[in-house]
C-alpha atoms as a PDB file:
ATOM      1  CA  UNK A   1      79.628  54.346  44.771  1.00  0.00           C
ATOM      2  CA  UNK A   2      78.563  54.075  48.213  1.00  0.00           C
ATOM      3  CA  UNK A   3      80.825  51.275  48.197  1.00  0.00           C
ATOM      4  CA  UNK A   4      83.915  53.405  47.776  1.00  0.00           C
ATOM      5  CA  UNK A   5      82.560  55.803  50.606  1.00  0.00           C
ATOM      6  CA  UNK A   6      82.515  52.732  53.318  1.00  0.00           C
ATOM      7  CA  UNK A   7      86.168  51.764  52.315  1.00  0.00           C
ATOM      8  CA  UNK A   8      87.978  55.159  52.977  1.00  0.00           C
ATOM      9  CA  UNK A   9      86.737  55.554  56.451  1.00  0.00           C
ATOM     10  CA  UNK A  10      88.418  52.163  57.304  1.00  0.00           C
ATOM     11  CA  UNK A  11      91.643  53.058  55.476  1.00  0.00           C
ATOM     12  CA  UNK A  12      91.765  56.433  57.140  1.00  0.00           C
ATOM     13  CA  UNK A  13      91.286  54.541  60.340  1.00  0.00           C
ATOM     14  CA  UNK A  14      93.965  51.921  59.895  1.00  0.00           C
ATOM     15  CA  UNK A  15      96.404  54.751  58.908  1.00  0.00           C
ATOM     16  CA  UNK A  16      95.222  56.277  62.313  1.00  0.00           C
ATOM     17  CA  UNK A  17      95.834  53.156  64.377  1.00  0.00           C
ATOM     18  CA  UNK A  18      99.669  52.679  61.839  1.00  0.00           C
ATOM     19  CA  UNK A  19     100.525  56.152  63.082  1.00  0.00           C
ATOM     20  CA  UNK A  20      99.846  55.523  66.629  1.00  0.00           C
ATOM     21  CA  UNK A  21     101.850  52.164  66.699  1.00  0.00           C
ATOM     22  CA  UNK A  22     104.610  54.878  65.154  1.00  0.00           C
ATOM     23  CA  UNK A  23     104.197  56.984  67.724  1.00  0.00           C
ATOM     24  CA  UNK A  24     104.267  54.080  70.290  1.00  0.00           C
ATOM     25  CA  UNK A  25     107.062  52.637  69.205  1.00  0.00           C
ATOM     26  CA  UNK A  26     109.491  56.204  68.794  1.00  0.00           C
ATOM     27  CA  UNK A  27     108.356  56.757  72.231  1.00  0.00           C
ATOM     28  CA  UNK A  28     109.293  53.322  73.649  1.00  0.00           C
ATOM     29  CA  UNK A  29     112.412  53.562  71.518  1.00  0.00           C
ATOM     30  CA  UNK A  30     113.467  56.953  73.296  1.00  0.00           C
ATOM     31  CA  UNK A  31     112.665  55.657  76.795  1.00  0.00           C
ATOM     32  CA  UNK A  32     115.555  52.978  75.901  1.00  0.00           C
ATOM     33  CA  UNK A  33     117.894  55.843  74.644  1.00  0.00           C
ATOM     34  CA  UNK A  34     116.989  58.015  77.812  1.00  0.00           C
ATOM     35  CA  UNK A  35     117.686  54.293  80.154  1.00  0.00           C
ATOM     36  CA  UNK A  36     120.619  53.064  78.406  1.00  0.00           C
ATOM     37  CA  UNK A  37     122.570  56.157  77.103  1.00  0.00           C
ATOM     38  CA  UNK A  38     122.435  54.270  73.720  1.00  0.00           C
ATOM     39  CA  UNK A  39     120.196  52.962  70.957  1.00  0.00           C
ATOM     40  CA  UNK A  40     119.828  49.271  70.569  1.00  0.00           C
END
């Protein structure tokens, strides 16, 4: 249904947006390893 074809683009676009906060966060998370030495 054209239904279903309007839904996927949004969940392939929040799965986009979840692996950028990912990404954002790992990267935010080694900046604190590479300041402190350690991981909180």
């Amino acid at each position: 249904m054209i239904d279903g074809d309007n839904i996927s683009p949004d969940k392939i676009l929040k799965i986009n947006i979840g692996s950028i906060n990912i990404f954002l966060f790992i990267s935010f998370y080694f900046i604190r390893i590479n300041t402190f030495g350690i991981v909180f």
